[in-house]
Protein backbone atom coordinates (compact mmCIF):
# COMPACT_ATOMS: atom_id res chain seq x y z
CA UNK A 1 132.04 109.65 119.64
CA UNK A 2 134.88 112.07 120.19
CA UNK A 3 136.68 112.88 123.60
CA UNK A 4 138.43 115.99 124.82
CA UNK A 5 141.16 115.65 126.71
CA UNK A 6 143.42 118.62 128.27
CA UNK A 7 146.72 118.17 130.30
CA UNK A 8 148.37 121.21 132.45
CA UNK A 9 149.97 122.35 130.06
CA UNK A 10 146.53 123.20 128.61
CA UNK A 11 147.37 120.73 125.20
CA UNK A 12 144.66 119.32 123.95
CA UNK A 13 143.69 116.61 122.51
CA UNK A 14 141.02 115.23 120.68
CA UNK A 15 140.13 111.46 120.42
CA UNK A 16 137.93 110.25 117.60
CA UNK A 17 135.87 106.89 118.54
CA UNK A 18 134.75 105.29 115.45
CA UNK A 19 131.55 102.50 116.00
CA UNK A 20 132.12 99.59 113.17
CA UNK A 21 128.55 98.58 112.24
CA UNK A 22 128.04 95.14 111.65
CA UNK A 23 127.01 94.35 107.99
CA UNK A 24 123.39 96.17 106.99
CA UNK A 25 121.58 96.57 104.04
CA UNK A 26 118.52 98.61 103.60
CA UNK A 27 115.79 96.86 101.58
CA UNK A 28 112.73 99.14 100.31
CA UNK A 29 108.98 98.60 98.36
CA UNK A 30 108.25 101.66 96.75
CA UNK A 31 105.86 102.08 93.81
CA UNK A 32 105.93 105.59 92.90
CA UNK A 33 109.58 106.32 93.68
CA UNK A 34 109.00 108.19 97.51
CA UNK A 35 110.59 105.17 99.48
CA UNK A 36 113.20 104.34 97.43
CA UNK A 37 114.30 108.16 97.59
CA UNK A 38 114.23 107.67 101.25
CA UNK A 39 115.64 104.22 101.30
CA UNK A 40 118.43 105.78 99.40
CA UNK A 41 119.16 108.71 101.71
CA UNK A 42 119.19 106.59 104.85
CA UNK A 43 121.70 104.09 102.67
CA UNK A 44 123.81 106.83 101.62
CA UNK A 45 123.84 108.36 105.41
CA UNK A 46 124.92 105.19 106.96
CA UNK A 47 127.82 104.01 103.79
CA UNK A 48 125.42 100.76 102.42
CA UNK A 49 123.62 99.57 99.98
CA UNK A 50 119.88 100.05 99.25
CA UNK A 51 118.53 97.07 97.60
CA UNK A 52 114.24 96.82 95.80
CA UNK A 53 112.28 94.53 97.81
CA UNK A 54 111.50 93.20 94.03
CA UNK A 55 114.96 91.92 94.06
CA UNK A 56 115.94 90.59 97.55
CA UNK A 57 117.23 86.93 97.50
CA UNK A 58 117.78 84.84 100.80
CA UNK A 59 121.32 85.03 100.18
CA UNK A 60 121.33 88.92 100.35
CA UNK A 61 119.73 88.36 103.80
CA UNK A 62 121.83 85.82 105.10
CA UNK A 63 124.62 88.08 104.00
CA UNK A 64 123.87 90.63 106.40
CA UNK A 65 123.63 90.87 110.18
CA UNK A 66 121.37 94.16 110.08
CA UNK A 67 118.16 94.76 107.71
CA UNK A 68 116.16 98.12 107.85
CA UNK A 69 113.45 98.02 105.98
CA UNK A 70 111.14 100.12 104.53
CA UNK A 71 107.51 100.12 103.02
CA UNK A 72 105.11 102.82 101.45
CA UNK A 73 101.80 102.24 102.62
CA UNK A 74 98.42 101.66 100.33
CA UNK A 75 94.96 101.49 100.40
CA UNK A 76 93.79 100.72 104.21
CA UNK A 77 97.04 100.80 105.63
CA UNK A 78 98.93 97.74 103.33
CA UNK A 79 102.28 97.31 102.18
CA UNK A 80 104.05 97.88 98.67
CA UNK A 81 102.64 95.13 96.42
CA UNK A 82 106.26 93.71 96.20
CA UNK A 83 106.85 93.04 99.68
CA UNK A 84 104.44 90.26 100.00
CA UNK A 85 107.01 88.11 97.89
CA UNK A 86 109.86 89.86 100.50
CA UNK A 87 108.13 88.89 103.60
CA UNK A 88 108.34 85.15 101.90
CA UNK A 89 111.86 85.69 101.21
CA UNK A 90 112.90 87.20 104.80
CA UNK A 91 111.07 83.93 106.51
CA UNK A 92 112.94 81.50 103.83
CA UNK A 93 116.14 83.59 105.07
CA UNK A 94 115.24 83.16 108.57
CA UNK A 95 115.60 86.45 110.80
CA UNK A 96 116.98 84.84 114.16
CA UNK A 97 120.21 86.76 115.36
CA UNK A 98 119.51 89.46 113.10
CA UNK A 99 118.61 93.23 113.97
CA UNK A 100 115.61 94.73 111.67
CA UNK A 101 114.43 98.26 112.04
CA UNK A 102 111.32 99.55 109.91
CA UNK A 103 110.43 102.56 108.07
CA UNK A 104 107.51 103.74 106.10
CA UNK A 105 106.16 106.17 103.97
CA UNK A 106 102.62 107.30 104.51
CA UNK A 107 99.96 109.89 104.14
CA UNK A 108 98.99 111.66 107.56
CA UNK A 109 96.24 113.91 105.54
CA UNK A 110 94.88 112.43 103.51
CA UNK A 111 95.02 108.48 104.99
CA UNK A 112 95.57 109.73 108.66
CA UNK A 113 93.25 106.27 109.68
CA UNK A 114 95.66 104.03 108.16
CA UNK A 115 99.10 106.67 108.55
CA UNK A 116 102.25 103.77 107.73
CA UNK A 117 99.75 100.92 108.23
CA UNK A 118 102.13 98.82 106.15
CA UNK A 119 104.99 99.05 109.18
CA UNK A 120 102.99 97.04 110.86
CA UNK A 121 102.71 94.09 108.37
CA UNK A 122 106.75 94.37 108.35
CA UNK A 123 106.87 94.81 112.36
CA UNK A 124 105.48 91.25 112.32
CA UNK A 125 106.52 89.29 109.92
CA UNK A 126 110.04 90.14 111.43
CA UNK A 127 109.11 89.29 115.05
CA UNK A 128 107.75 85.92 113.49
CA UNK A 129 110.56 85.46 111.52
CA UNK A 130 113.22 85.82 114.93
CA UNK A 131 114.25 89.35 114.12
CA UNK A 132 115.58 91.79 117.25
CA UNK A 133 113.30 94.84 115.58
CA UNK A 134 114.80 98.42 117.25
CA UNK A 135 113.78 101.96 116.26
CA UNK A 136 110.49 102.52 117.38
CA UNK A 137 109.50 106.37 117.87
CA UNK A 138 107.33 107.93 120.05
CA UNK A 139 104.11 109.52 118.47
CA UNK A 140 104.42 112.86 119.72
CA UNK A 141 104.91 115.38 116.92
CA UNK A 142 102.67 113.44 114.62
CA UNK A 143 99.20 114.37 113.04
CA UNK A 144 97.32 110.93 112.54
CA UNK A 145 93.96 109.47 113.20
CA UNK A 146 94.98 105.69 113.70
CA UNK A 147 97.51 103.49 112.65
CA UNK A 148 98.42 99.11 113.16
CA UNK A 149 101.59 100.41 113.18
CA UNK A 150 101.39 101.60 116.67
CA UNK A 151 102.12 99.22 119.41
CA UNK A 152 102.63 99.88 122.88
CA UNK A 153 102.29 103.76 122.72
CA UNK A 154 104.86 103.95 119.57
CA UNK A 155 105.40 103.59 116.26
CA UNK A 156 106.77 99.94 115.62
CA UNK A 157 109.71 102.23 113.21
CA UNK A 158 110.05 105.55 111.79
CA UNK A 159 107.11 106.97 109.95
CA UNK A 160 107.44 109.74 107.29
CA UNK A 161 104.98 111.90 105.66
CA UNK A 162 106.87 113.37 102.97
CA UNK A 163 104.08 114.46 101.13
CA UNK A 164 102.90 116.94 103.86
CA UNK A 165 105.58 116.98 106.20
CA UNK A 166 108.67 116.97 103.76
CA UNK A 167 110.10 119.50 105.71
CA UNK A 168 110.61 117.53 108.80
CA UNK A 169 111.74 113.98 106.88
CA UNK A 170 115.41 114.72 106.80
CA UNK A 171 115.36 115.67 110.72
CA UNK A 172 113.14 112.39 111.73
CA UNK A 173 116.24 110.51 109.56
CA UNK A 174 118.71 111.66 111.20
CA UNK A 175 117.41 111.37 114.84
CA UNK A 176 116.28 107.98 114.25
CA UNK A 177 119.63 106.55 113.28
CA UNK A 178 121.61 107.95 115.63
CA UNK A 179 118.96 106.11 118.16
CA UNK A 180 119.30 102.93 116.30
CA UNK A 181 123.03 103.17 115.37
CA UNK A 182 124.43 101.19 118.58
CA UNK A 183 122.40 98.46 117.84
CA UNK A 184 123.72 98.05 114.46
């Protein structure tokens, strides 16, 4: 946040506000490379670490008072193979105290029944687990048939299409973590 300030004397002067985020890691499935790309941009944008799903321990969780994760989706709307071993690890970890926002990779055209199904597996599994899960997004502006993923009107995180829609991915990024930012 910044502030302007000006005296009579028409000085001014600027005030930078600087937000410490609490400890986060982003943790990602990703078979064909798609979400860890992503994973890695939203790590990079926000100065942490992106860490494979294939290689989460309990202690990484523990570790960390924020989690965003991220799933592609498969077949009818399931998660990357590897985070069914995750979801195991998250519960073992325990989620209680612990913010969690989602994000997943998807299809629109060509699976627009099942669009970033797998969310919704995640969306659970943290609610079960005690998690505080922010960062749902509104539908609008999306192309989809149906997806578990939407609860209440709204995606349960932030869906991405960057197979047809790679042109709006890095926009949807950026406007979902300045939403989420103040709870991290």
């Amino acid at each position: 946040m910044s502030i302007s300030l000006q005296h009579q004397n028409k000085k001014v002067i600027n005030i930078k506000i600087k937000f410490k985020m609490k400890t986060t890691v982003v943790v990602y499935g990703s078979s064909t490379g798609t979400c860890e790309s992503i994973a890695q941009t939203i790590a990079s944008k926000l100065g942490v670490e992106a860490v494979d799903v294939a290689k989460l321990t309990e202690d990484t969780v523990k570790a960390n008072d924020n989690l965003i994760i991220g799933t592609s989706t498969w077949g009818a709307g399931e998660l990357q193979d590897d985070w069914y071993d995750g979801i195991n690890t998250l519960k073992a970890a325990g989620l209680s105290g612990k913010t969690v926002a989602i994000f997943g990779c998807g299809d629109s055209e060509s699976y627009g029944d099942t669009f970033c199904g797998g969310m919704a597996e995640l969306y659970n599994a943290a609610k079960e687990a005690g998690a505080n899960v922010v960062g749902s997004v509104a539908t609008d502006g999306y192309t989809y048939d149906d997806s578990e993923a939407v609860v209440d009107g709204k995606f349960v995180g932030l869906p991405l299409d960057d197979v047809n829609e790679d042109d709006k991915t890095e926009g949807r990024i950026d406007a979902w973590l300045e939403e989420i930012k103040p709870s991290l």
